[in-house]
C-alpha atoms as a PDB file:
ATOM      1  CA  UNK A   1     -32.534 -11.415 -19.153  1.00  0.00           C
ATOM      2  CA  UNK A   2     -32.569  -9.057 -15.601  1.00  0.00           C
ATOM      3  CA  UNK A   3     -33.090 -10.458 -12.869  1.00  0.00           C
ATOM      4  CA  UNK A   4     -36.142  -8.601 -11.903  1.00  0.00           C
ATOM      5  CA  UNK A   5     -35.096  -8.356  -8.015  1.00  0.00           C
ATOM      6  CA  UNK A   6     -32.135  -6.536  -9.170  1.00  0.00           C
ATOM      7  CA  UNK A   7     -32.759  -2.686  -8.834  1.00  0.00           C
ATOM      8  CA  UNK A   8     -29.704  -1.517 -10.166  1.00  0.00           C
ATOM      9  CA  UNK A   9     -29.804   0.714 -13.429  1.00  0.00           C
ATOM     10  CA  UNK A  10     -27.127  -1.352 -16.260  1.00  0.00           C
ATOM     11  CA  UNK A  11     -26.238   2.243 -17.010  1.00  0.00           C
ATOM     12  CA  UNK A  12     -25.743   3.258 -13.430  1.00  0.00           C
ATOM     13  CA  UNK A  13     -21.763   3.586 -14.023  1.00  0.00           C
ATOM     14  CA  UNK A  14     -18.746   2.807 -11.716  1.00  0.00           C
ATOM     15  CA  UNK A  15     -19.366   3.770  -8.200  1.00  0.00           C
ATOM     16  CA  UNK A  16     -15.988   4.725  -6.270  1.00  0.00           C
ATOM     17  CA  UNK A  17     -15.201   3.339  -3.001  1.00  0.00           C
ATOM     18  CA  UNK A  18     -15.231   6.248   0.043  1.00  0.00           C
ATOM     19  CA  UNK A  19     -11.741   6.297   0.656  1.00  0.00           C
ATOM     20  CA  UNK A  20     -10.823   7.200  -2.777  1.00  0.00           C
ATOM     21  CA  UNK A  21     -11.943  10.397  -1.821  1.00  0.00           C
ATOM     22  CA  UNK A  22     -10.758  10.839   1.668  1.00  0.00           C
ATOM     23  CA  UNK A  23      -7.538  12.733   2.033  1.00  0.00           C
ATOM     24  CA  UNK A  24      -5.086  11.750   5.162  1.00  0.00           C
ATOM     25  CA  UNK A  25      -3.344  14.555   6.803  1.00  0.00           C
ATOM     26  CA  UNK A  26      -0.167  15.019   5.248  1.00  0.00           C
ATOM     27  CA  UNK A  27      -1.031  13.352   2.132  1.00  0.00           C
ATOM     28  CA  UNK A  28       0.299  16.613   0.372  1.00  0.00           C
ATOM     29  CA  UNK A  29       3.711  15.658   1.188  1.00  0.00           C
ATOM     30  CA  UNK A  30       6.358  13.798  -0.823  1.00  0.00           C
ATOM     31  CA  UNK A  31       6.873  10.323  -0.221  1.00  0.00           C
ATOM     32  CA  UNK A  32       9.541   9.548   1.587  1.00  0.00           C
ATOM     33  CA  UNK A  33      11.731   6.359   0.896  1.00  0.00           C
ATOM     34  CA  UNK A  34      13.051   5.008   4.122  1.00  0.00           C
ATOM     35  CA  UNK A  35      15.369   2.109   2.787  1.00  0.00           C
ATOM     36  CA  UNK A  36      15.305  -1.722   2.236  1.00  0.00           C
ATOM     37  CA  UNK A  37      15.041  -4.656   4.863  1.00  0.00           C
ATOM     38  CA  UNK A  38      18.444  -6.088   6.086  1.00  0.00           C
ATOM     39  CA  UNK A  39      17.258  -9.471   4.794  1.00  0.00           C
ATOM     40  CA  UNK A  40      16.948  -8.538   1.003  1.00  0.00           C
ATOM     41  CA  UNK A  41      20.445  -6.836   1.783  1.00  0.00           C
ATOM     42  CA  UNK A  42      21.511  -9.976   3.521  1.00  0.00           C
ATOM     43  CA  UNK A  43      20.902 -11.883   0.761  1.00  0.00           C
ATOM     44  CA  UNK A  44      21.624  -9.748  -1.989  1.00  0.00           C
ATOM     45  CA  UNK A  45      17.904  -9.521  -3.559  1.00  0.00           C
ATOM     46  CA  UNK A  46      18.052  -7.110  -6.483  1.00  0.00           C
ATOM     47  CA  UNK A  47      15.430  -4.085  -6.697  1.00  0.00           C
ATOM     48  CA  UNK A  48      13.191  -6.099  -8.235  1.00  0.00           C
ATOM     49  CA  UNK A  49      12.611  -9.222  -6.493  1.00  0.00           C
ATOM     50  CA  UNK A  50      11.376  -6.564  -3.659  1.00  0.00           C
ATOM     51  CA  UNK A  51       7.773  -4.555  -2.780  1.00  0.00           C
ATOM     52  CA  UNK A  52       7.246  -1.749  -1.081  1.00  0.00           C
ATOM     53  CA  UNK A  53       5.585  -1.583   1.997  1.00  0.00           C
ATOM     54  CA  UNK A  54       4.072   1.126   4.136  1.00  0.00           C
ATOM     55  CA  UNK A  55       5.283   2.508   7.126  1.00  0.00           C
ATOM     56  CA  UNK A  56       2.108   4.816   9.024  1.00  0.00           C
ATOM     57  CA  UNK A  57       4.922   5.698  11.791  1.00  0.00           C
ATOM     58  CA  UNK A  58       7.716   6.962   9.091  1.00  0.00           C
ATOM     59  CA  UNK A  59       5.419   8.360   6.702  1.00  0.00           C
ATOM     60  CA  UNK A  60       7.561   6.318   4.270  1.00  0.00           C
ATOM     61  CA  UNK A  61       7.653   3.162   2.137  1.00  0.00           C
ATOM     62  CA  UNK A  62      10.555   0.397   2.560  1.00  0.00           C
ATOM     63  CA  UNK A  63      11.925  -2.433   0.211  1.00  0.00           C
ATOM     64  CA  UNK A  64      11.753  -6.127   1.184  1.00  0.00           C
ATOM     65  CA  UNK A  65      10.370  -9.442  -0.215  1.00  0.00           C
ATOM     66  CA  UNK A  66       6.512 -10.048  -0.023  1.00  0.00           C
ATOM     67  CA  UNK A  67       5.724 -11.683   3.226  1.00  0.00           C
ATOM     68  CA  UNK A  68       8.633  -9.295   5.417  1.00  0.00           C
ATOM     69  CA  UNK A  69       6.353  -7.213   7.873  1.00  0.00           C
ATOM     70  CA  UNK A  70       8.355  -4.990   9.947  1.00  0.00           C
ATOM     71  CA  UNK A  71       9.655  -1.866   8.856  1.00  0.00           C
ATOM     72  CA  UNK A  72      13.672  -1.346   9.011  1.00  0.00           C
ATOM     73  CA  UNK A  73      13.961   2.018  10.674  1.00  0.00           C
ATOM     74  CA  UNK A  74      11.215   1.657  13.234  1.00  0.00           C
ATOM     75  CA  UNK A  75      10.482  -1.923  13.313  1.00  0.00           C
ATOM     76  CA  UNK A  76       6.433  -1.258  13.159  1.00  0.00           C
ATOM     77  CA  UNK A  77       4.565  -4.335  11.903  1.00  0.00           C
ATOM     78  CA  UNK A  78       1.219  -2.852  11.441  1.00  0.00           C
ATOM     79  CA  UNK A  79       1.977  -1.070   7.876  1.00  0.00           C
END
């Protein structure tokens, strides 16, 4: 049974979220790859056992485990 406070149509659909649609400057371009933290170097972590993280300063995405933060080139910890 509906809960008759509920104004929302069941057939309504999926509603996407605003910044699906909003396009970044430069978002045209290739990715770039800008490398993999000395730590998962250090210790030898295979391709795998890594994620990617964002770089707004490089344009790029690096490799390191989960919880590393700051990027290897330019050392930005605010993705």
């Amino acid at each position: 049974m509906s809960d008759p406070k509920d104004d929302r149509k069941p057939d309504a659909g999926v509603l996407r979220f605003p910044q699906s649609r909003v396009r970044m400057s430069g978002s045209g371009e290739p990715l770039k790859i800008i490398g993999t933290s000395q730590l998962a170097g250090v210790l030898g972590a295979p391709s795998e056992q890594t994620s990617g993280h964002w770089c707004s300063h490089c344009r790029g995405i690096w490799y390191g485990y989960l919880l590393e933060v700051t990027c290897p080139v330019c050392g930005n910890r605010h993705g």
